[in-house]
PDB file of N, CA and C in Angstrom:
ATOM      1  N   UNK A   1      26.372  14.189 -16.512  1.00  0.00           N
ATOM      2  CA  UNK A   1      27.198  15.349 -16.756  1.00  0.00           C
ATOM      3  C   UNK A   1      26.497  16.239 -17.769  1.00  0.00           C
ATOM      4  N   UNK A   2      26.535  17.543 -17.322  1.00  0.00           N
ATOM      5  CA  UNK A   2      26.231  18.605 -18.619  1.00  0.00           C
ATOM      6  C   UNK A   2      26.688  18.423 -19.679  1.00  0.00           C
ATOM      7  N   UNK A   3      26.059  19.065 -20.688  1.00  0.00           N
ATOM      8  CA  UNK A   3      26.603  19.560 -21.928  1.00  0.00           C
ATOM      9  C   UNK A   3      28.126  20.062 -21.843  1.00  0.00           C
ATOM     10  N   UNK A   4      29.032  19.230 -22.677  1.00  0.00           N
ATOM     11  CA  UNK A   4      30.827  19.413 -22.080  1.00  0.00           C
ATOM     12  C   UNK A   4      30.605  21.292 -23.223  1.00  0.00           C
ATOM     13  N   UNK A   5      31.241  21.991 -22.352  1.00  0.00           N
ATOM     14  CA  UNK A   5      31.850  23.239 -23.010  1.00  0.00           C
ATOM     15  C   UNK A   5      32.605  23.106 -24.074  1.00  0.00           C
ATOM     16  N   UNK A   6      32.715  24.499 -24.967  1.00  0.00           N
ATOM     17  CA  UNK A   6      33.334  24.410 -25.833  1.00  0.00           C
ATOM     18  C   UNK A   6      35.196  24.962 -25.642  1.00  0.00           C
ATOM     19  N   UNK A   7      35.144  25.757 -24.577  1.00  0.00           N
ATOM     20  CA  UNK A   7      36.702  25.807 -24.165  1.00  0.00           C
ATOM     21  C   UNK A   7      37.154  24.938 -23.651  1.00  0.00           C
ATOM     22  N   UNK A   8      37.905  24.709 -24.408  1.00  0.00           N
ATOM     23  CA  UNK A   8      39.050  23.047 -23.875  1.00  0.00           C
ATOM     24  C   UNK A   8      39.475  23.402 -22.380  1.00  0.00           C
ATOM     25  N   UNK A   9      40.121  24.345 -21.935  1.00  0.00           N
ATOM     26  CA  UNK A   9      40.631  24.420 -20.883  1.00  0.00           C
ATOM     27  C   UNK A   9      39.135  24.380 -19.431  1.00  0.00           C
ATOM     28  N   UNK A  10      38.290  24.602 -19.978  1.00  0.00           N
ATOM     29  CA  UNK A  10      36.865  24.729 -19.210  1.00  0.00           C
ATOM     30  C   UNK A  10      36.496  23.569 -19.018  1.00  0.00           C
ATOM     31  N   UNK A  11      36.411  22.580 -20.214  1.00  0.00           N
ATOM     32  CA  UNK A  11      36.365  21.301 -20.525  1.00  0.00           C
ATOM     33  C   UNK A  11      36.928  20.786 -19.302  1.00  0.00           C
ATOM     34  N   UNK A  12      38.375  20.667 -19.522  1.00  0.00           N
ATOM     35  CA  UNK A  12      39.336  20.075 -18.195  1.00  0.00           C
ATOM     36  C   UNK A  12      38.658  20.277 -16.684  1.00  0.00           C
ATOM     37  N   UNK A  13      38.623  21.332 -16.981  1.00  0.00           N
ATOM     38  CA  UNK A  13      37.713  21.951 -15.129  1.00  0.00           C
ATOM     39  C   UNK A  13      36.485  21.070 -15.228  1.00  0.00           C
ATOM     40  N   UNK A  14      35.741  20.919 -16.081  1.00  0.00           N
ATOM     41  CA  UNK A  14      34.482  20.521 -15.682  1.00  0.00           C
ATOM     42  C   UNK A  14      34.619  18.793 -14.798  1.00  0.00           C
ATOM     43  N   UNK A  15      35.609  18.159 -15.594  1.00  0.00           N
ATOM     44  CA  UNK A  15      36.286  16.884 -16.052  1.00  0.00           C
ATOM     45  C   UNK A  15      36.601  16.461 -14.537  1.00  0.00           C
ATOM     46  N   UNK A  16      37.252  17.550 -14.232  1.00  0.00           N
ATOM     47  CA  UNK A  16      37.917  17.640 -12.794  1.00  0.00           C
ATOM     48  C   UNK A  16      37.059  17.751 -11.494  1.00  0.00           C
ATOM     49  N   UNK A  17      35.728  18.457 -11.920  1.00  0.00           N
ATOM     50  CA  UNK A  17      34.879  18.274 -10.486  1.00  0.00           C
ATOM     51  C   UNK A  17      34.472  17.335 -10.463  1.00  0.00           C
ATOM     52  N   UNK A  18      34.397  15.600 -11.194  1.00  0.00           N
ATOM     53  CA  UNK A  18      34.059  14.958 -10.503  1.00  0.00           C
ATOM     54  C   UNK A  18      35.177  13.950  -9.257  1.00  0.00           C
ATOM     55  N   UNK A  19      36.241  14.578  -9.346  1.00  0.00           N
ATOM     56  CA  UNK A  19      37.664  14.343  -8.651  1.00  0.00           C
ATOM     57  C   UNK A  19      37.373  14.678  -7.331  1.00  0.00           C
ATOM     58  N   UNK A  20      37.189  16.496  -7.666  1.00  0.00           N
ATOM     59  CA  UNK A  20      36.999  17.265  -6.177  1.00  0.00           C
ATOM     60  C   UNK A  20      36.784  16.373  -4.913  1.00  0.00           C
ATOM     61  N   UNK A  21      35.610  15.851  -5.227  1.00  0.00           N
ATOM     62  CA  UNK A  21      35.078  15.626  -3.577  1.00  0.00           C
ATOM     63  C   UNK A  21      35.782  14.485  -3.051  1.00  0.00           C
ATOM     64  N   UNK A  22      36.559  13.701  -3.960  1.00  0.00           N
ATOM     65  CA  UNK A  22      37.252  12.370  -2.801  1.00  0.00           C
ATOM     66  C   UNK A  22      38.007  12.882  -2.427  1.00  0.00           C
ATOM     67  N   UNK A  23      38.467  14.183  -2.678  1.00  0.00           N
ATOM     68  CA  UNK A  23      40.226  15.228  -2.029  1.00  0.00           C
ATOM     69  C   UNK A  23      39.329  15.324  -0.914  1.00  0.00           C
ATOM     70  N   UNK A  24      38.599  14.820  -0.829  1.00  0.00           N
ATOM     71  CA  UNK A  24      37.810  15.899   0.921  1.00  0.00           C
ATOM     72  C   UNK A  24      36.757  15.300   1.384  1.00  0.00           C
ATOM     73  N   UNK A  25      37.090  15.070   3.195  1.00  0.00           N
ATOM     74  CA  UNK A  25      36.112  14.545   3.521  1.00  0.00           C
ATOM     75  C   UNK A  25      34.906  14.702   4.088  1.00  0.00           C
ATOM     76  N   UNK A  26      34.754  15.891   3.978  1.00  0.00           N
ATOM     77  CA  UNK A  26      33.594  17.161   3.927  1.00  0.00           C
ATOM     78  C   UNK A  26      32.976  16.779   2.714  1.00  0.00           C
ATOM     79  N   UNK A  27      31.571  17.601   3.191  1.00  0.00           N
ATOM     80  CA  UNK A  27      30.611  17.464   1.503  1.00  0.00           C
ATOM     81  C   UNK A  27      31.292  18.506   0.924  1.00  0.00           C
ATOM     82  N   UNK A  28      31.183  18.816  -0.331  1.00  0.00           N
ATOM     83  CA  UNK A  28      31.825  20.177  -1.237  1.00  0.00           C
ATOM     84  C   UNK A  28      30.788  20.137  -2.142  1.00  0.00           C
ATOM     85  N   UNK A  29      30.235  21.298  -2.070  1.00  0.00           N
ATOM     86  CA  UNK A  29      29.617  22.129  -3.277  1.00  0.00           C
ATOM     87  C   UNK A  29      30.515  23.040  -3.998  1.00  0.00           C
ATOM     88  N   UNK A  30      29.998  22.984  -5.155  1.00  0.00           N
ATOM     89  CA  UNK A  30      31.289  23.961  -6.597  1.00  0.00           C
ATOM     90  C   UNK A  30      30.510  24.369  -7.506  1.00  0.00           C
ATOM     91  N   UNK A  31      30.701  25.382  -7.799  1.00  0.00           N
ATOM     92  CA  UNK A  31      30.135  25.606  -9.626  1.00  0.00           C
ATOM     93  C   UNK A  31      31.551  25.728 -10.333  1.00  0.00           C
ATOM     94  N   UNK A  32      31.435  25.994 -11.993  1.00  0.00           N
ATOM     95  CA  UNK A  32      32.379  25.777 -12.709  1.00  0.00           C
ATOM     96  C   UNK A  32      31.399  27.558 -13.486  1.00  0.00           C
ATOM     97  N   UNK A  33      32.339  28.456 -13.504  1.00  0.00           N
ATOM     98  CA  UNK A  33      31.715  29.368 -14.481  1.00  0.00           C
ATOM     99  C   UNK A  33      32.358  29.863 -15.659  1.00  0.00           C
ATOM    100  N   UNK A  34      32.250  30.615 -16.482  1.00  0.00           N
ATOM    101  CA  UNK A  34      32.878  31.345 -17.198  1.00  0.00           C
ATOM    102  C   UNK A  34      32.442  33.066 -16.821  1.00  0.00           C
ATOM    103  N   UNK A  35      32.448  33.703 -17.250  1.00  0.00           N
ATOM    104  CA  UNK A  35      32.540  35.131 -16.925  1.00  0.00           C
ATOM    105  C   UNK A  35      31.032  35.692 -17.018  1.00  0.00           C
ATOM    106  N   UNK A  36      30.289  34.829 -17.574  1.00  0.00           N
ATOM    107  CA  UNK A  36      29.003  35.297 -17.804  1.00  0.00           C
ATOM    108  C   UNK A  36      28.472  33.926 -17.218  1.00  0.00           C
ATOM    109  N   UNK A  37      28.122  32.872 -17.421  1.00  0.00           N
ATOM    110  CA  UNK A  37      27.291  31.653 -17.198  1.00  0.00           C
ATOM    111  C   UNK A  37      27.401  30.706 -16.074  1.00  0.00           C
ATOM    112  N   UNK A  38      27.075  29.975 -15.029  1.00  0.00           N
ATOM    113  CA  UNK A  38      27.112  28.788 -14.730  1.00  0.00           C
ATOM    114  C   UNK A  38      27.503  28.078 -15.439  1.00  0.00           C
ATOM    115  N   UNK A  39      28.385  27.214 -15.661  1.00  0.00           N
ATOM    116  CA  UNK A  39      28.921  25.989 -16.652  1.00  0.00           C
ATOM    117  C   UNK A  39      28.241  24.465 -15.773  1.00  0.00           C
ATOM    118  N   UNK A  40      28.767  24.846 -14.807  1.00  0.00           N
ATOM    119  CA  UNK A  40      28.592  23.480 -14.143  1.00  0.00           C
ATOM    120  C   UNK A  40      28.324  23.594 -12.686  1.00  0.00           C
ATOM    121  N   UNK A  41      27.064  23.164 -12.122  1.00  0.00           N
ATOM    122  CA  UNK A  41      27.020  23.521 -10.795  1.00  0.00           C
ATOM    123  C   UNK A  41      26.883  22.019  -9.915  1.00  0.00           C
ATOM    124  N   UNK A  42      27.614  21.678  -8.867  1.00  0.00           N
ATOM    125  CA  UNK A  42      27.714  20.361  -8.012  1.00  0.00           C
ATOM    126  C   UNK A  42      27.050  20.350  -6.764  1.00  0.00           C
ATOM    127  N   UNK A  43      26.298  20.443  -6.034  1.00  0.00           N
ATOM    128  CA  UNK A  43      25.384  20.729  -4.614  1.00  0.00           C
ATOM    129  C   UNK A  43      25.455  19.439  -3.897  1.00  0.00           C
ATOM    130  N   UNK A  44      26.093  19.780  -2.482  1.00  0.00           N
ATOM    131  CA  UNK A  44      25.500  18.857  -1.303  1.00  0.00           C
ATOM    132  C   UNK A  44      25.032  18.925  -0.855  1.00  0.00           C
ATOM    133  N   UNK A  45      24.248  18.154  -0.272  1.00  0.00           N
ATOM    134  CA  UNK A  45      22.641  18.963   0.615  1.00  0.00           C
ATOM    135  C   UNK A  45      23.297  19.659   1.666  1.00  0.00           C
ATOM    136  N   UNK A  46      24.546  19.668   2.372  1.00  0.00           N
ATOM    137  CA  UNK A  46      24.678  20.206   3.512  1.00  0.00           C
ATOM    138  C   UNK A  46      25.178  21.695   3.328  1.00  0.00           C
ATOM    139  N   UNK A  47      25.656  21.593   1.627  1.00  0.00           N
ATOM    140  CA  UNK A  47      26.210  23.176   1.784  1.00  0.00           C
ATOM    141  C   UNK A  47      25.590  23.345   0.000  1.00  0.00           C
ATOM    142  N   UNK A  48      24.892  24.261   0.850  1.00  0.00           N
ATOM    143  CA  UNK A  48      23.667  24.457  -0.849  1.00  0.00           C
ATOM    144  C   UNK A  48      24.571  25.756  -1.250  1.00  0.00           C
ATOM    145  N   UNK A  49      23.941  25.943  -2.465  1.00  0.00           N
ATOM    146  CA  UNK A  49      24.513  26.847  -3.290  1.00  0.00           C
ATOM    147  C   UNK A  49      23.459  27.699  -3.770  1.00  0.00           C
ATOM    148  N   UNK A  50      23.336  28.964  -4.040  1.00  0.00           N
ATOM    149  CA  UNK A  50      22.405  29.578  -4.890  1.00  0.00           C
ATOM    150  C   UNK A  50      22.441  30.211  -6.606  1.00  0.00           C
ATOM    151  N   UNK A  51      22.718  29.203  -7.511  1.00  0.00           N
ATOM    152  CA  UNK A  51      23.472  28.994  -8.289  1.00  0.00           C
ATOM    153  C   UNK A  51      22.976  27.482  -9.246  1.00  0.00           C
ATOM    154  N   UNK A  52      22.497  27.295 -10.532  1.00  0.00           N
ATOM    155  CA  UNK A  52      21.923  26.604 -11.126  1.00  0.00           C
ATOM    156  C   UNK A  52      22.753  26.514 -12.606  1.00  0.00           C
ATOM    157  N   UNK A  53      23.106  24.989 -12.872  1.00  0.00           N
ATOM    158  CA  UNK A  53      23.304  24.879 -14.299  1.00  0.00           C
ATOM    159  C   UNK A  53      22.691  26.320 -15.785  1.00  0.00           C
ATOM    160  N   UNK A  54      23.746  27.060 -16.643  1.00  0.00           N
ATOM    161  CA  UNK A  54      23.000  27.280 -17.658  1.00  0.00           C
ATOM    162  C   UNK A  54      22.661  28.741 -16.823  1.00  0.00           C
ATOM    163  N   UNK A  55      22.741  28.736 -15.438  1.00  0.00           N
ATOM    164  CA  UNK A  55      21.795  30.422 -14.813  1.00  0.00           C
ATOM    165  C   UNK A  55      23.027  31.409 -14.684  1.00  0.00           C
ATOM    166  N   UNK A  56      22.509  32.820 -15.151  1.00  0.00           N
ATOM    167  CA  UNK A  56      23.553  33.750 -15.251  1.00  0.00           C
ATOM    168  C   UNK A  56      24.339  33.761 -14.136  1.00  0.00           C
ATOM    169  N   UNK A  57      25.642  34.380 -13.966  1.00  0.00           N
ATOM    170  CA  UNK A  57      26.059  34.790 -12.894  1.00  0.00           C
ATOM    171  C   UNK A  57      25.926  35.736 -12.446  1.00  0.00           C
ATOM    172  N   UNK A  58      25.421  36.067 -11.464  1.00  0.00           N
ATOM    173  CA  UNK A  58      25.080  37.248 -10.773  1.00  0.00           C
ATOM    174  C   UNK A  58      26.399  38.066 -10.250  1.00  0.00           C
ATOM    175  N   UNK A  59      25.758  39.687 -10.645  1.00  0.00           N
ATOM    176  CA  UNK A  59      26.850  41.008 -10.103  1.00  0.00           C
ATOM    177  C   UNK A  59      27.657  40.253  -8.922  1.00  0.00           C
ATOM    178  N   UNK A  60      29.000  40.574  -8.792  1.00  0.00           N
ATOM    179  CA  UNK A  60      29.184  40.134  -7.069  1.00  0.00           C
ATOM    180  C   UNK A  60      29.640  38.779  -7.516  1.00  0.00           C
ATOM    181  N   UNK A  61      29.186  37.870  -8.486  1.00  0.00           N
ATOM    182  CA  UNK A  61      29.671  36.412  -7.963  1.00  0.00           C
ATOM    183  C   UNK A  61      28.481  35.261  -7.289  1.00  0.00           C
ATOM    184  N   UNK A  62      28.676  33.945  -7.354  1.00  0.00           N
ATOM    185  CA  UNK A  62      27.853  33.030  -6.502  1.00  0.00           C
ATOM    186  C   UNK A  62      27.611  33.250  -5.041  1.00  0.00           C
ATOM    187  N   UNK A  63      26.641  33.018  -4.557  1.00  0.00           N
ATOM    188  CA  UNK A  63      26.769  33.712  -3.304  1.00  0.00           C
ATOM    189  C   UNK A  63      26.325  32.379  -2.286  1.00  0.00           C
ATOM    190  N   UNK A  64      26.334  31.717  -1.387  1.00  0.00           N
ATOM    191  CA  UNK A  64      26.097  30.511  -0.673  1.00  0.00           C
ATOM    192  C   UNK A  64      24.839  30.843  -0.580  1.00  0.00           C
ATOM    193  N   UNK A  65      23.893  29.795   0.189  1.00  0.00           N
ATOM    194  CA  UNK A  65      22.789  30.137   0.971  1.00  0.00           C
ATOM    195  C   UNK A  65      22.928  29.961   2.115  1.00  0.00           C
ATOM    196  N   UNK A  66      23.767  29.498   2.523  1.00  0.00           N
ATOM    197  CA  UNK A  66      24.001  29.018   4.338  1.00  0.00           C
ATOM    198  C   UNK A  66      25.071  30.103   4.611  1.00  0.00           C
ATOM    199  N   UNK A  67      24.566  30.610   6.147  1.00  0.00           N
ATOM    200  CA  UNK A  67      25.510  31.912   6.385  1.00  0.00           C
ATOM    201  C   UNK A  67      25.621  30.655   7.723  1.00  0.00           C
TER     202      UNK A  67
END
Protein backbone atom coordinates (compact mmCIF):
# COMPACT_ATOMS: atom_id res chain seq x y z
CA UNK A 1 0.00 0.00 0.00
CA UNK A 2 1.04 3.68 -0.64
CA UNK A 3 1.95 6.22 1.53
CA UNK A 4 -1.70 6.46 3.66
CA UNK A 5 -2.92 10.28 2.97
CA UNK A 6 -3.25 12.83 5.18
CA UNK A 7 -7.20 13.40 4.82
CA UNK A 8 -8.89 11.05 7.02
CA UNK A 9 -11.82 10.79 4.85
CA UNK A 10 -9.26 9.94 1.73
CA UNK A 11 -7.62 7.65 4.14
CA UNK A 12 -11.01 5.61 4.36
CA UNK A 13 -11.23 5.52 0.43
CA UNK A 14 -7.87 4.37 0.05
CA UNK A 15 -8.63 1.57 2.91
CA UNK A 16 -11.60 0.65 0.87
CA UNK A 17 -10.02 -0.20 -2.55
CA UNK A 18 -8.67 -3.08 -1.31
CA UNK A 19 -12.53 -4.32 -0.73
CA UNK A 20 -13.54 -3.14 -4.29
CA UNK A 21 -12.65 -6.01 -6.31
CA UNK A 22 -14.30 -9.04 -4.31
CA UNK A 23 -17.79 -6.79 -4.90
CA UNK A 24 -17.03 -7.90 -8.53
CA UNK A 25 -16.39 -10.51 -10.59
CA UNK A 26 -14.82 -8.66 -13.32
CA UNK A 27 -11.20 -7.36 -13.04
CA UNK A 28 -11.61 -3.54 -11.76
CA UNK A 29 -9.15 -0.98 -12.20
CA UNK A 30 -9.56 2.41 -9.85
CA UNK A 31 -7.55 5.30 -8.92
CA UNK A 32 -8.25 7.18 -5.68
CA UNK A 33 -7.58 11.12 -6.41
CA UNK A 34 -7.81 14.29 -4.81
CA UNK A 35 -8.34 17.36 -7.00
CA UNK A 36 -4.86 17.71 -8.06
CA UNK A 37 -2.93 14.17 -7.53
CA UNK A 38 -3.29 10.44 -8.06
CA UNK A 39 -3.55 9.16 -4.44
CA UNK A 40 -3.86 5.70 -5.24
CA UNK A 41 -3.90 3.91 -8.48
CA UNK A 42 -5.12 -0.18 -8.70
CA UNK A 43 -4.57 -1.77 -12.48
CA UNK A 44 -5.74 -5.07 -13.98
CA UNK A 45 -4.05 -6.16 -16.77
CA UNK A 46 -7.31 -6.45 -18.59
CA UNK A 47 -8.49 -2.92 -18.04
CA UNK A 48 -5.35 -0.64 -17.87
CA UNK A 49 -5.50 2.71 -16.83
CA UNK A 50 -3.46 5.73 -17.93
CA UNK A 51 -2.85 7.05 -14.63
CA UNK A 52 0.18 6.36 -12.07
CA UNK A 53 0.63 6.61 -8.24
CA UNK A 54 1.88 10.38 -7.04
CA UNK A 55 1.15 11.51 -11.24
CA UNK A 56 -0.84 14.70 -11.72
CA UNK A 57 -4.25 14.55 -12.82
CA UNK A 58 -4.75 15.49 -16.04
CA UNK A 59 -7.30 18.48 -17.55
CA UNK A 60 -10.50 16.33 -18.31
CA UNK A 61 -9.85 13.65 -15.61
CA UNK A 62 -8.24 9.88 -15.90
CA UNK A 63 -8.77 8.74 -19.10
CA UNK A 64 -8.70 4.61 -19.82
CA UNK A 65 -6.41 3.22 -22.38
CA UNK A 66 -8.71 0.61 -23.79
CA UNK A 67 -11.45 2.13 -26.02
Amino acid sequence: MEKPVSNEKLAYYQEFLEIIPMLFQEDVSMALADTKTFIDVRISERLPLNAKTGQAVPQGGAQSTRL
